[in-house]
Protein backbone atom coordinates (compact mmCIF):
# COMPACT_ATOMS: atom_id res chain seq x y z
CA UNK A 1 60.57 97.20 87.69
CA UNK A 2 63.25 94.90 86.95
CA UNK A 3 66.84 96.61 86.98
CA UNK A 4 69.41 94.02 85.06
CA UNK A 5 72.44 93.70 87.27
CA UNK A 6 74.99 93.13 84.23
CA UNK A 7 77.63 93.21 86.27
CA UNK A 8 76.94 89.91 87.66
CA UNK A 9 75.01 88.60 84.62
CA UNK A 10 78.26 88.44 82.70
CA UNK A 11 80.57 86.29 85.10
CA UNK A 12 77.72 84.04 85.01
CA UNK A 13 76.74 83.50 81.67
CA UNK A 14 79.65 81.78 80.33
CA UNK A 15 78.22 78.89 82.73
CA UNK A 16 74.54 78.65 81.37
CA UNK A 17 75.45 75.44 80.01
CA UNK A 18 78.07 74.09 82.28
CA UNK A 19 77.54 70.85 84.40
CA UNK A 20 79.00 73.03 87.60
CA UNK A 21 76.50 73.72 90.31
CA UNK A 22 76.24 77.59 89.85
CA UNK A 23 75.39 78.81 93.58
CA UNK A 24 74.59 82.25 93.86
CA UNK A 25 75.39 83.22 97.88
CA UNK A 26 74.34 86.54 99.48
CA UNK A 27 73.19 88.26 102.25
CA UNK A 28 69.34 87.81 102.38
CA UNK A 29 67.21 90.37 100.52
CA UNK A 30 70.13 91.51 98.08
CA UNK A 31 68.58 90.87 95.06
CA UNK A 32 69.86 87.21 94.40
CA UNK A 33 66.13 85.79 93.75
CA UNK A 34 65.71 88.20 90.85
CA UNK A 35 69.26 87.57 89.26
CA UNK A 36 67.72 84.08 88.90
CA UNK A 37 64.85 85.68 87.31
CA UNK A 38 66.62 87.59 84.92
CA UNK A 39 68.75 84.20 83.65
CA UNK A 40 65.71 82.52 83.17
CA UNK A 41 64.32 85.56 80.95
CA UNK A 42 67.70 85.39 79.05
CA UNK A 43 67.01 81.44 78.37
CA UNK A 44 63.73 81.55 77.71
CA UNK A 45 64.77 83.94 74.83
CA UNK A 46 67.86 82.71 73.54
CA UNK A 47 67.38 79.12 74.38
CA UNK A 48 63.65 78.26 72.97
CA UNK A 49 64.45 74.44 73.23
CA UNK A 50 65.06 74.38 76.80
CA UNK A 51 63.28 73.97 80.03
CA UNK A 52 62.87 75.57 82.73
CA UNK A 53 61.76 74.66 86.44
CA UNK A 54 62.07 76.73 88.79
CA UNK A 55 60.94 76.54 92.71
CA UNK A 56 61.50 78.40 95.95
CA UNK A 57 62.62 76.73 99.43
CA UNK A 58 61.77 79.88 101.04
CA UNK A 59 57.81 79.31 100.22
CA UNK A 60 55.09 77.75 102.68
CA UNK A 61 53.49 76.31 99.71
CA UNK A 62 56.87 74.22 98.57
CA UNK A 63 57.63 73.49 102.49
CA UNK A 64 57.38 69.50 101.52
CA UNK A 65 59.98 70.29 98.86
CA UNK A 66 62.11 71.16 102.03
CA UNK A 67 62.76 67.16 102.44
CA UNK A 68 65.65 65.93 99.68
CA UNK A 69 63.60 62.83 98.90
CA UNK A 70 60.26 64.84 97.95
CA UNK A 71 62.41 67.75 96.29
CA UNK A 72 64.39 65.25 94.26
CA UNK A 73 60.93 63.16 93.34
CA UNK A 74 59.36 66.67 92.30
CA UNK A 75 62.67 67.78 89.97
CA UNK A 76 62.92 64.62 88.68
CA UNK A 77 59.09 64.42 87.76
CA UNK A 78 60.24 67.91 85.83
CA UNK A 79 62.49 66.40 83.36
CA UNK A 80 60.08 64.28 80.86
CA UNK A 81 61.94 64.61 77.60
CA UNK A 82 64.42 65.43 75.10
CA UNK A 83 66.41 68.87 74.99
CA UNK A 84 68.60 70.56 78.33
CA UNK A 85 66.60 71.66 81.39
CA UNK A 86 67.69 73.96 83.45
CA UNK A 87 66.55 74.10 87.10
CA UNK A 88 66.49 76.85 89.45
CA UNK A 89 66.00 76.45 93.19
CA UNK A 90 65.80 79.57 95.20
CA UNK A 91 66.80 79.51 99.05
CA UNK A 92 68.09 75.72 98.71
CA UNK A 93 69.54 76.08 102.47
CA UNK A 94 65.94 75.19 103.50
CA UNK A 95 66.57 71.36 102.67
CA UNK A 96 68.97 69.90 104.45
CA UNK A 97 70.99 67.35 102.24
CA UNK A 98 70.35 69.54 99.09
CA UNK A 99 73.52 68.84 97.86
CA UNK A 100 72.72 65.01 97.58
CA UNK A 101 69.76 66.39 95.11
CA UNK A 102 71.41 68.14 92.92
CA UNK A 103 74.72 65.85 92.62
CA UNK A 104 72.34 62.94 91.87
CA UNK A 105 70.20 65.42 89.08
CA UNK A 106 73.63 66.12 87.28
CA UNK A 107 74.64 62.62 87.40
CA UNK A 108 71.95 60.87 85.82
CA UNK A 109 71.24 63.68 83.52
CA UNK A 110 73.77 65.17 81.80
CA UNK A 111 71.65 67.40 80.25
CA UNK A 112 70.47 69.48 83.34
CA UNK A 113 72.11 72.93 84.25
CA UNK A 114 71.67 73.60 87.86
CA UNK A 115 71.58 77.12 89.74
CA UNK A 116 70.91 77.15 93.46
CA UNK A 117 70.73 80.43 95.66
CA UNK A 118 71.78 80.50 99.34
CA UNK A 119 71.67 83.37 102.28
CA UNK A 120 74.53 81.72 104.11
CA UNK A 121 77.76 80.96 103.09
CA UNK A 122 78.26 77.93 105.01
CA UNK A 123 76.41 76.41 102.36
CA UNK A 124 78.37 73.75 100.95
CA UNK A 125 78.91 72.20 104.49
CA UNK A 126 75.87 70.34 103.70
CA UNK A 127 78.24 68.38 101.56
CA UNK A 128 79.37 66.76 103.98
CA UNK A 129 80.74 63.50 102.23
CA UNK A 130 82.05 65.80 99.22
CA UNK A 131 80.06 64.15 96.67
CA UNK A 132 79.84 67.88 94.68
CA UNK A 133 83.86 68.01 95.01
CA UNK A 134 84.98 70.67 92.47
CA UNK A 135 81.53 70.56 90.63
CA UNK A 136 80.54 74.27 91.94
CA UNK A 137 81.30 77.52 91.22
CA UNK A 138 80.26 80.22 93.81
CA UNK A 139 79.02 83.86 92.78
CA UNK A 140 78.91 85.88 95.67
CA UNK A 141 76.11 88.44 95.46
CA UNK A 142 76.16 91.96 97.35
CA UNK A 143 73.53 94.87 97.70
CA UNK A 144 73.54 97.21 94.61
CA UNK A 145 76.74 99.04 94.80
CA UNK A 146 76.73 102.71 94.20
CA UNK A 147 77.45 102.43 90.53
CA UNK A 148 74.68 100.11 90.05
CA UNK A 149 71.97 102.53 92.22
CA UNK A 150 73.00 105.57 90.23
CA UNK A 151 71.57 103.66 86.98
CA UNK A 152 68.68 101.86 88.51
CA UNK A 153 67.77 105.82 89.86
CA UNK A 154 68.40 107.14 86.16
CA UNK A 155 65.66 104.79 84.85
CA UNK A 156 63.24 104.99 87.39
CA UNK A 157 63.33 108.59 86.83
CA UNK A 158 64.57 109.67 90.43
CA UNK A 159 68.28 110.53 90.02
CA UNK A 160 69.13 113.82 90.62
CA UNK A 161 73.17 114.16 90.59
CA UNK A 162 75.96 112.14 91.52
CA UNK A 163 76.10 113.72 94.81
CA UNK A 164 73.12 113.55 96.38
CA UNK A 165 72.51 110.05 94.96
CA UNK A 166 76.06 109.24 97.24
CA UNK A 167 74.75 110.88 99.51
CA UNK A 168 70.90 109.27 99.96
CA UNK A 169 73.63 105.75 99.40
CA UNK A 170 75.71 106.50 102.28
CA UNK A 171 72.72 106.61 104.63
CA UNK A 172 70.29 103.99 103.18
CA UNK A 173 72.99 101.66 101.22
CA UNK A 174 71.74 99.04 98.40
CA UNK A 175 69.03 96.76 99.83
CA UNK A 176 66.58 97.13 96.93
CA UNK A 177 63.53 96.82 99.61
CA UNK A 178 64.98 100.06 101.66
CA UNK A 179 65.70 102.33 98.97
CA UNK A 180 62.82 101.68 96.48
CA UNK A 181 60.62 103.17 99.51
CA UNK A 182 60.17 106.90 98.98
CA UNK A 183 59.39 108.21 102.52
CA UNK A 184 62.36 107.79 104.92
CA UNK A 185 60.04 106.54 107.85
CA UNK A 186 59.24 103.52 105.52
CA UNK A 187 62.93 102.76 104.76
CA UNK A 188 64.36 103.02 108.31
CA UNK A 189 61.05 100.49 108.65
CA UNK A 190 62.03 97.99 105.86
CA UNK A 191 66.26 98.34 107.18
CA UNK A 192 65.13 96.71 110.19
CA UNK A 193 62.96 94.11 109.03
CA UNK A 194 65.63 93.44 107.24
CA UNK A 195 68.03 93.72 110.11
CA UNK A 196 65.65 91.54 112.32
CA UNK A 197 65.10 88.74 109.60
CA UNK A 198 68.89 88.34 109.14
CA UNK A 199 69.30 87.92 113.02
CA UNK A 200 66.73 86.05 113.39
CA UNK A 201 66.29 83.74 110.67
CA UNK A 202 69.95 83.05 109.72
CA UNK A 203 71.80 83.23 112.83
CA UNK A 204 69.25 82.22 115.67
CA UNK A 205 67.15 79.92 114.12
CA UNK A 206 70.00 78.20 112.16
CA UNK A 207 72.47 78.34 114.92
CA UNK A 208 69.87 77.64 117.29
CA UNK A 209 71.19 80.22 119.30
CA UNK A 210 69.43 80.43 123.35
CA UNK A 211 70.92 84.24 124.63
CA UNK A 212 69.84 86.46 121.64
CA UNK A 213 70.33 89.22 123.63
CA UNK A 214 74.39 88.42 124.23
CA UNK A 215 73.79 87.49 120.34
CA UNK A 216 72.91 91.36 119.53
CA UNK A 217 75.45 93.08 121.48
CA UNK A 218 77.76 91.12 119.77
CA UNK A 219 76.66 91.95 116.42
CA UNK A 220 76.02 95.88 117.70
CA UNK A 221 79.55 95.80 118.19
CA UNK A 222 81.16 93.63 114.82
CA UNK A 223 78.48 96.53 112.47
CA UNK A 224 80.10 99.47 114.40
CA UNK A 225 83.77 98.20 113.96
CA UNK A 226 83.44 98.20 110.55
CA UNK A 227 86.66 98.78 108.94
CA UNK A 228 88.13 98.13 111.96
CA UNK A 229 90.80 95.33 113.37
CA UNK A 230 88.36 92.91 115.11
CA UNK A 231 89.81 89.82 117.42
CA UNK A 232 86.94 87.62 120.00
CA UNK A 233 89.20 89.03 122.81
CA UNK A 234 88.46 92.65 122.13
CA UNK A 235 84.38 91.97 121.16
CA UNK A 236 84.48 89.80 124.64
CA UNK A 237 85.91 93.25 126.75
CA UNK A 238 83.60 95.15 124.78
CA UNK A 239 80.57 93.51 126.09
CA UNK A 240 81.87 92.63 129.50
CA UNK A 241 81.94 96.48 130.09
CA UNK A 242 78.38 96.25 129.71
CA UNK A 243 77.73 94.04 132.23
CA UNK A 244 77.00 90.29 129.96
CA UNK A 245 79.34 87.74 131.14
CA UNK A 246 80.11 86.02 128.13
CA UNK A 247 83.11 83.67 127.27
CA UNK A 248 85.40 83.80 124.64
CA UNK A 249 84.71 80.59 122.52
CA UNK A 250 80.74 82.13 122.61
CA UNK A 251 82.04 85.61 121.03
CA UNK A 252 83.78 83.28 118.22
CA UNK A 253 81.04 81.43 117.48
CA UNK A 254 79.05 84.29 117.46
CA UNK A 255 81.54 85.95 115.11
CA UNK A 256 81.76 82.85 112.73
CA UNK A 257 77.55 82.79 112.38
CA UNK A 258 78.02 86.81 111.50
CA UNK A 259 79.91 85.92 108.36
CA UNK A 260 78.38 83.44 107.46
CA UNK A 261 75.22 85.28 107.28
CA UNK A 262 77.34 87.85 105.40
CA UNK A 263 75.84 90.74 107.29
CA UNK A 264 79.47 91.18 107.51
CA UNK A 265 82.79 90.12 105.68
CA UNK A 266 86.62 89.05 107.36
CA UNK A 267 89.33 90.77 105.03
CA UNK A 268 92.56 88.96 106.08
CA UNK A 269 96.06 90.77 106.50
CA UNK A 270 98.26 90.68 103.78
CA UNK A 271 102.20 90.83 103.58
CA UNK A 272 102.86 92.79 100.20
CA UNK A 273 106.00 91.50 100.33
CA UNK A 274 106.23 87.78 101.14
CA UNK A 275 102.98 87.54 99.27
CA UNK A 276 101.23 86.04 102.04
CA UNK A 277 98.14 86.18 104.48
CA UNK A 278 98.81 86.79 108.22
CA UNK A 279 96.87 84.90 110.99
CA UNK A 280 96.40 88.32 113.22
CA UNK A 281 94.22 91.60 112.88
CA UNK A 282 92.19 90.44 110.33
CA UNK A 283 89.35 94.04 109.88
CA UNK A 284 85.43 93.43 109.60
CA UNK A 285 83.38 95.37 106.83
CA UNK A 286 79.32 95.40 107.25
CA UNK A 287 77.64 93.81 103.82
CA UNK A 288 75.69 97.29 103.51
CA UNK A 289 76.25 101.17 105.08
CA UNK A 290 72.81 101.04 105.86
CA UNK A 291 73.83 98.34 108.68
CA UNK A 292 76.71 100.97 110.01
CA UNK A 293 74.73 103.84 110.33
CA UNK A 294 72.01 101.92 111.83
CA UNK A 295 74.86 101.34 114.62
CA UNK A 296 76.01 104.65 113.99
CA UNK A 297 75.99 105.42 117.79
CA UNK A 298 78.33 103.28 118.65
CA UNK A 299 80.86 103.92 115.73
CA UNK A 300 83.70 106.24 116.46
CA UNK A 301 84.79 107.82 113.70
CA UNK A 302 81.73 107.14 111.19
CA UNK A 303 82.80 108.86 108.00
CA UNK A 304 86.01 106.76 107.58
CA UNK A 305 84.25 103.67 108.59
CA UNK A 306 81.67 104.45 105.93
CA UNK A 307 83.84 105.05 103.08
CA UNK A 308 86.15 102.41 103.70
CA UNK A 309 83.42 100.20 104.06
CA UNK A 310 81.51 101.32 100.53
CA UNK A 311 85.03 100.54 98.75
CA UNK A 312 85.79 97.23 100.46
CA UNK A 313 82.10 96.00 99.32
CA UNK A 314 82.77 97.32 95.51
CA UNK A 315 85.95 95.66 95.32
CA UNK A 316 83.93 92.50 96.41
CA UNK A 317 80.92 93.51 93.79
CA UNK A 318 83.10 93.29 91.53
CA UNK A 319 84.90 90.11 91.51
CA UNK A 320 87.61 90.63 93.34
CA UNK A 321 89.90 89.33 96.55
CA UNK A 322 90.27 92.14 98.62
CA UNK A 323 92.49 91.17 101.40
CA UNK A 324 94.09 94.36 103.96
CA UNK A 325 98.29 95.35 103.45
CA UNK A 326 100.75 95.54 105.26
CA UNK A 327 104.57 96.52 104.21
CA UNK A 328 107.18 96.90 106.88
CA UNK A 329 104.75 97.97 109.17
CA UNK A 330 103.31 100.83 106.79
CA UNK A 331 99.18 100.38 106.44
CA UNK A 332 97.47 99.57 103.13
CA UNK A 333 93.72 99.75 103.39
CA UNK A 334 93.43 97.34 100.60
CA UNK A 335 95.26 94.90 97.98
CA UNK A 336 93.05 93.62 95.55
CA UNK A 337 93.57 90.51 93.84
CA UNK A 338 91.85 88.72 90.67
CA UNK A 339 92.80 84.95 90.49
CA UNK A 340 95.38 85.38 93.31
CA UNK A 341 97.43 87.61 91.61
CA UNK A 342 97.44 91.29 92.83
CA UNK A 343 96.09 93.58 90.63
CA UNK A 344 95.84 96.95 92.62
CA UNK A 345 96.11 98.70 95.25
CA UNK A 346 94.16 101.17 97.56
CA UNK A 347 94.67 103.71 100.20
CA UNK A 348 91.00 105.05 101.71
CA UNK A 349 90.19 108.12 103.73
CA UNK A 350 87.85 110.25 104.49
CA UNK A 351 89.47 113.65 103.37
CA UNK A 352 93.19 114.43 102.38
CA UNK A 353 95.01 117.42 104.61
CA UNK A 354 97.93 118.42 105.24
CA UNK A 355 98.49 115.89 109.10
CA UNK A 356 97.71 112.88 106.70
CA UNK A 357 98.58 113.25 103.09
CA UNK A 358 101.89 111.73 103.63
CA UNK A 359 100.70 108.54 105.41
CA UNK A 360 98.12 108.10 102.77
CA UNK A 361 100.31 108.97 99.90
CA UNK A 362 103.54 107.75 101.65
CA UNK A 363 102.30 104.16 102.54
CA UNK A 364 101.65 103.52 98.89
CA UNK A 365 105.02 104.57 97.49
CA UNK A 366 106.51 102.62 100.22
CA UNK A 367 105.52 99.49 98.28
CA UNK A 368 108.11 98.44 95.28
CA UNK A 369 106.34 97.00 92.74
CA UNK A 370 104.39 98.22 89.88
CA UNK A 371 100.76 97.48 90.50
CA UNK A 372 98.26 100.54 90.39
CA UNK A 373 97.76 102.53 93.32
CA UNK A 374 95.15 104.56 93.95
CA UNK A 375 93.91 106.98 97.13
CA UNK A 376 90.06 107.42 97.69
CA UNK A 377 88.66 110.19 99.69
CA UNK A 378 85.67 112.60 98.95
CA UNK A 379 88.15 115.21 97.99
CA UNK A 380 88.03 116.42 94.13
CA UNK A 381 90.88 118.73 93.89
CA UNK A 382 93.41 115.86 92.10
CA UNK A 383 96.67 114.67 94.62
CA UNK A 384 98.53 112.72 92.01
CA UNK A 385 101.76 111.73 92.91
CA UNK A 386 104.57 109.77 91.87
CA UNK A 387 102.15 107.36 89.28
CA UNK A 388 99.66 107.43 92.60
CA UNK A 389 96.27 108.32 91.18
CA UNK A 390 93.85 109.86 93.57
CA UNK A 391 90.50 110.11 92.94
CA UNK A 392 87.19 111.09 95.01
CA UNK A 393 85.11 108.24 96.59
CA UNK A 394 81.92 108.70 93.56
CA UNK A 395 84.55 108.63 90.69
CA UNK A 396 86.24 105.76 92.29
CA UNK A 397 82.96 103.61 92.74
CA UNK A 398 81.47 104.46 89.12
CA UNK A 399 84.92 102.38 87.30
CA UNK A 400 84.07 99.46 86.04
CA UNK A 401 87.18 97.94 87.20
CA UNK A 402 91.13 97.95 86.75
């Protein structure tokens, strides 16, 4: 069953038709194949003129396609007449020099609409000599956020209430593959495939990468430091107390393949008041809470880590720049931005009691501007204050934005 992910379907749309390489980036197995499907469904309706080629990277059957002389022959071969063709190629990573392809498609025909899909976000380094320059626009695609699970359970006839939908979210997350399965033995099954194909295929094999068992501790520790301050230095200790001598430029490398296999996200510190990013503490956020609790072991205070981790990846479902706060010193979990400009901001924790409510509460009211403010915790009893909204973690991930 196909669920339409609207939310993404509508930032794209207004592109259909646009000469910009539309790249749709994700971690793998987040749904970014069948987004493609459901725009060529929408153009095949709407659009009965057009044409529509579509091919995947990823298959053994297109493996000569893999080679940007045989895939351009083969999309070229596509294009035969009169009216726009649009052409979809699914895991485009697989041919190295892609980006000559599909510069050289839009050049010559001016007519051709071009959407590309990608599980690492290093792709447009294969543009090396810049010959796409500003002709792209990136959508990045995340696991089904909580919102988006609660309605794809409503019409598959398995949602029971809000609650223990967050709940079955919090453990298994939004990989369609895990929580489709039914019997928990089968999704704990399909999370590591998952897991292991991620490792393996876009860090390993792409890094070519000799120590993948230095490689795994590494990314043991980055998943259970989610919503944490992460530096190499600190990763490095962390391992070294396990006995794996490993040097520092390693652990960065290491760190740098992580995100860009975006099984895990940077946010960057942000000064609230000079309006600028800082070079230090930036905090890591797993792509998925299936990944934390997977890790769960080694995660210290798991709750917090979850639900700041669930709203960090929303924000980013969403469309926006989430970047971490800081005012004077004070904390803010999260500024979020849309264009550059802030737009809101939010405070996360697990509950709200009496040894925290004034942090929480306090670091937002510190700030002296006018932007919304908002604290997130599982708590429903409402802590409004001072034009600071709060509301629980399930209301908060069911708006549709600010």
């Amino acid at each position: 069953m196909m669920f339409k992910r609207e939310m993404y379907l509508e930032r794209i749309r207004p592109f259909y038709n646009n000469e910009q390489i539309k790249i749709l980036s994700g971690v793998r197995r987040c749904g970014k194949t069948e987004i493609l499907k459901m725009i060529m469904a929408e153009l095949r309706k709407n659009c009965r003129e057009s044409h529509i080629v579509y091919l995947s990277l990823e298959l053994l059957e297109n493996e000569d396609y893999r080679d940007k002389k045989n895939l351009y022959a083969y999309l070229e071969s596509q294009i035969k007449g009169e009216g726009r063709y649009y052409i979809f190629i699914d895991e485009v990573q697989f041919c190295e020099g892609w980006s000559k392809v599909v510069n050289s498609l839009t050049t010559k025909y001016p007519k051709v609409s071009i959407f590309v899909t990608g599980s690492n976000s290093s792709l447009l380094n294969d543009d090396k000599e810049g010959e796409l320059g500003e002709r792209t626009i990136l959508f990045r695609i995340m696991p089904f956020s909580f919102s988006e699970y609660v309605l794809f359970m409503k019409e598959l006839g398995r949602y029971q209430s809000d609650e223990s939908s967050f709940s079955e979210y919090l453990k298994w997350g939004g990989l369609p593959l895990v929580f489709l399965e039914k019997e928990e033995q089968n999704k704990q099954t399909m999370l590591e495939s998952i897991y292991d194909s991620i490792v393996l295929r876009d860090i390993v094999l792409r890094e070519k990468i000799k120590n993948s068992i230095y490689l795994a501790k590494v990314i043991d520790y980055a998943l259970s430091s989610s919503s944490l301050a992460i530096s190499g230095r600190n990763i490095q200790e962390r391992v070294a107390k396990d006995g794996m001598d490993i040097s520092l430029p390693v652990v960065l490398d290491y760190l740098r393949a992580i995100k860009e296999s975006y099984i895990a996200s940077l946010s960057p510190r942000y000064d609230v008041i000079g309006l600028r990013e800082l070079e230090v503490k930036n905090k890591i956020y797993s792509v998925d809470p299936a990944f934390v609790q997977y890790k769960k072991s080694l995660v210290s205070d798991l709750y917090r880590s979850l639900y700041e981790t669930l709203v960090y990846n929303d924000l980013i479902a969403k469309g926006y720049q989430v970047k971490t706060g800081v005012n004077e010193g004070r904390e803010i979990d999260f500024v979020v931005l849309k264009g550059g400009s802030i737009v809101a901001y939010v405070q996360v924790a697990y509950e709200i009691n009496e040894s925290n409510k004034e942090r929480e509460l306090g670091n937002l009211e510190s700030i002296p501007d006018f932007y919304p403010k908002y604290v997130v915790s599982k708590d429903k009893v409402v802590l409004d204050r001072k034009g600071i909204k709060h509301l629980s973690i399930i209301d908060f991930l069911q708006l549709k934005g600010f």
